[in-house]
Every structure is written in structure tokens, then in C-alpha cells.
Protein backbone atom coordinates (compact mmCIF):
# COMPACT_ATOMS: atom_id res chain seq x y z
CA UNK A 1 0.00 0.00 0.00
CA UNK A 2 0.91 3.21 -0.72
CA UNK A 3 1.04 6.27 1.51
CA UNK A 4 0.97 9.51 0.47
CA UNK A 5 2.76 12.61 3.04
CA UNK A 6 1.45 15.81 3.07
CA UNK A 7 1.77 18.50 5.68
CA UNK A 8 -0.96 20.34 8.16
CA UNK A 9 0.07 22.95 6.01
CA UNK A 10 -0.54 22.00 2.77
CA UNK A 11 -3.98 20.26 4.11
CA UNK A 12 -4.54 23.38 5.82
CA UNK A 13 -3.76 25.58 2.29
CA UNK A 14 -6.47 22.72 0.30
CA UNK A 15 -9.19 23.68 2.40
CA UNK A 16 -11.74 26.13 1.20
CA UNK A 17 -12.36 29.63 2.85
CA UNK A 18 -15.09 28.86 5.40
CA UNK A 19 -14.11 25.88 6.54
CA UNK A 20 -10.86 27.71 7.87
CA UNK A 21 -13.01 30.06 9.51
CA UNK A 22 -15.51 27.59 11.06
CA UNK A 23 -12.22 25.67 12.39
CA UNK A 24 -11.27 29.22 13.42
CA UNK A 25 -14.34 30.22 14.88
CA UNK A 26 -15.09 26.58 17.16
CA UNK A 27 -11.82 26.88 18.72
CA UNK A 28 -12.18 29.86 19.45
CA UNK A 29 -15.15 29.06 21.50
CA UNK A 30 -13.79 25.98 23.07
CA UNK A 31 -10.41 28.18 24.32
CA UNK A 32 -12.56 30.70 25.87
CA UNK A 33 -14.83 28.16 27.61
CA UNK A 34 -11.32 26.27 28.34
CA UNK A 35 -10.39 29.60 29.95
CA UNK A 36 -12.81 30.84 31.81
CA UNK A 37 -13.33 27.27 33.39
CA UNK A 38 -9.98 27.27 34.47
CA UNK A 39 -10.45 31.60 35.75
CA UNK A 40 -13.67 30.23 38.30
CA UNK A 41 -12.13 26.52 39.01
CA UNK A 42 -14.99 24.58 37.55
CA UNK A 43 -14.62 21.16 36.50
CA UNK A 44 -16.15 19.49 33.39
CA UNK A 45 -18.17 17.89 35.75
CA UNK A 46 -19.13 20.90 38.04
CA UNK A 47 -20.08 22.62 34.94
CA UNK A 48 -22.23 19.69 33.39
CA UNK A 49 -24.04 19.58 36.83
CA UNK A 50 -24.98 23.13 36.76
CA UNK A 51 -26.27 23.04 33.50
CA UNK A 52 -28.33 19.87 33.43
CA UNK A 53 -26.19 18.24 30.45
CA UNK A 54 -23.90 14.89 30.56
CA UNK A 55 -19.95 15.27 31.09
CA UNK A 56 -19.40 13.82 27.74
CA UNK A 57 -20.96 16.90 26.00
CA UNK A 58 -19.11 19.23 27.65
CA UNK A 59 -15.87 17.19 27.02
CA UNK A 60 -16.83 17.20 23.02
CA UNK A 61 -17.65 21.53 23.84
CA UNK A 62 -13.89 21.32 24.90
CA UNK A 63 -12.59 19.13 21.95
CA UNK A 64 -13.13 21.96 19.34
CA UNK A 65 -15.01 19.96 17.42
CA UNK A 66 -18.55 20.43 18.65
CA UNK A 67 -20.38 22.62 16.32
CA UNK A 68 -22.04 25.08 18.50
CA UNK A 69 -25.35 26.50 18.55
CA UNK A 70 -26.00 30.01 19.65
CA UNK A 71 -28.35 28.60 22.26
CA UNK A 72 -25.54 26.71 23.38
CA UNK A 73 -22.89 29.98 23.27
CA UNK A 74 -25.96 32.23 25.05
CA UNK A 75 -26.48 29.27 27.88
CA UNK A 76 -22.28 29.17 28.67
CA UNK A 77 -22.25 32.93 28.28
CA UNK A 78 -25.44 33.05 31.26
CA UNK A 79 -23.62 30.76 32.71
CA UNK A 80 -20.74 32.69 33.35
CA UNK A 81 -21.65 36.15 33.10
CA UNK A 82 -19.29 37.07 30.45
CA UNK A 83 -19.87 36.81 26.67
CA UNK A 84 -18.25 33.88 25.25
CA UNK A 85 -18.11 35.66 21.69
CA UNK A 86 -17.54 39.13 20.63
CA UNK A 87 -19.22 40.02 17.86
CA UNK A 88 -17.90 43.21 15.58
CA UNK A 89 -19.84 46.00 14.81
């Protein structure tokens, strides 16, 4: 079998526009959840208890891979009384 090698950054260069962006934009998300878990000392499990949701989901919320809904962003942003996005005027 044959294997072909390519780098992150030539995978990274083939991908189209928005998909960069939406990579972009979930991390994003998941570092500033990642951060402001680690700012008030909350657990992944502390945090799933408080919002009524299983451990697992906020694990996948941390892998920055979840694809997040804006009820999701506005719940974690309640949650923690800070905005989790900033959005440009």
C-alpha cells in the first residue's frame, strides 16, 4: 500500500475559505470556555451539573469539534456572566 505525506500545512492551504473560519471560529469558542473554566475553578463535571447536560458533551464543547449553537454559546455565556463571543460591529 501506498502512503501519500502531506503536511498540516498543505492540508490546511487545500481547504476552502469557510471551513478555515468555522475551524477558526469553534476553537475559538472551546479556548474561551477552556479559559474561563480554568479563571472560576470549575470542573467538566461541576459545569455539566450546573447546567443539566452529561460530562461527555461538555468534554466534546472542549474538543473543538462540537459545532455550537448560539443557544448553546448564550447558555455558557449566562452561565458565566461574560460573553463567550464578541461580535464586531
Amino acid at each position: 500500500m501506498r502512503t501519500t505525506k502531506i503536511s498540516l500545512r498543505e492540508m490546511a492551504a487545500a481547504c476552502r475559505p469557510e471551513i478555515k473560519e468555522e475551524v477558526r471560529l469553534t476553537m475559538g469558542v472551546s479556548n474561551r470556555l477552556d479559559d474561563l473554566m480554568h479563571e472560576k475553578g470549575i470542573s467538566k463535571i461541576e459545569l455539566a451539573k450546573a447546567l443539566d447536560k452529561r460530562p461527555s458533551e461538555v468534554t466534546r464543547w472542549l474538543s473543538g469539534q462540537h459545532n455550537f449553537t448560539l443557544r448553546t454559546i448564550a447558555l455558557l455565556s449566562a452561565y458565566f456572566g461574560t460573553s463567550l463571543i464578541d461580535i464586531a460591529r
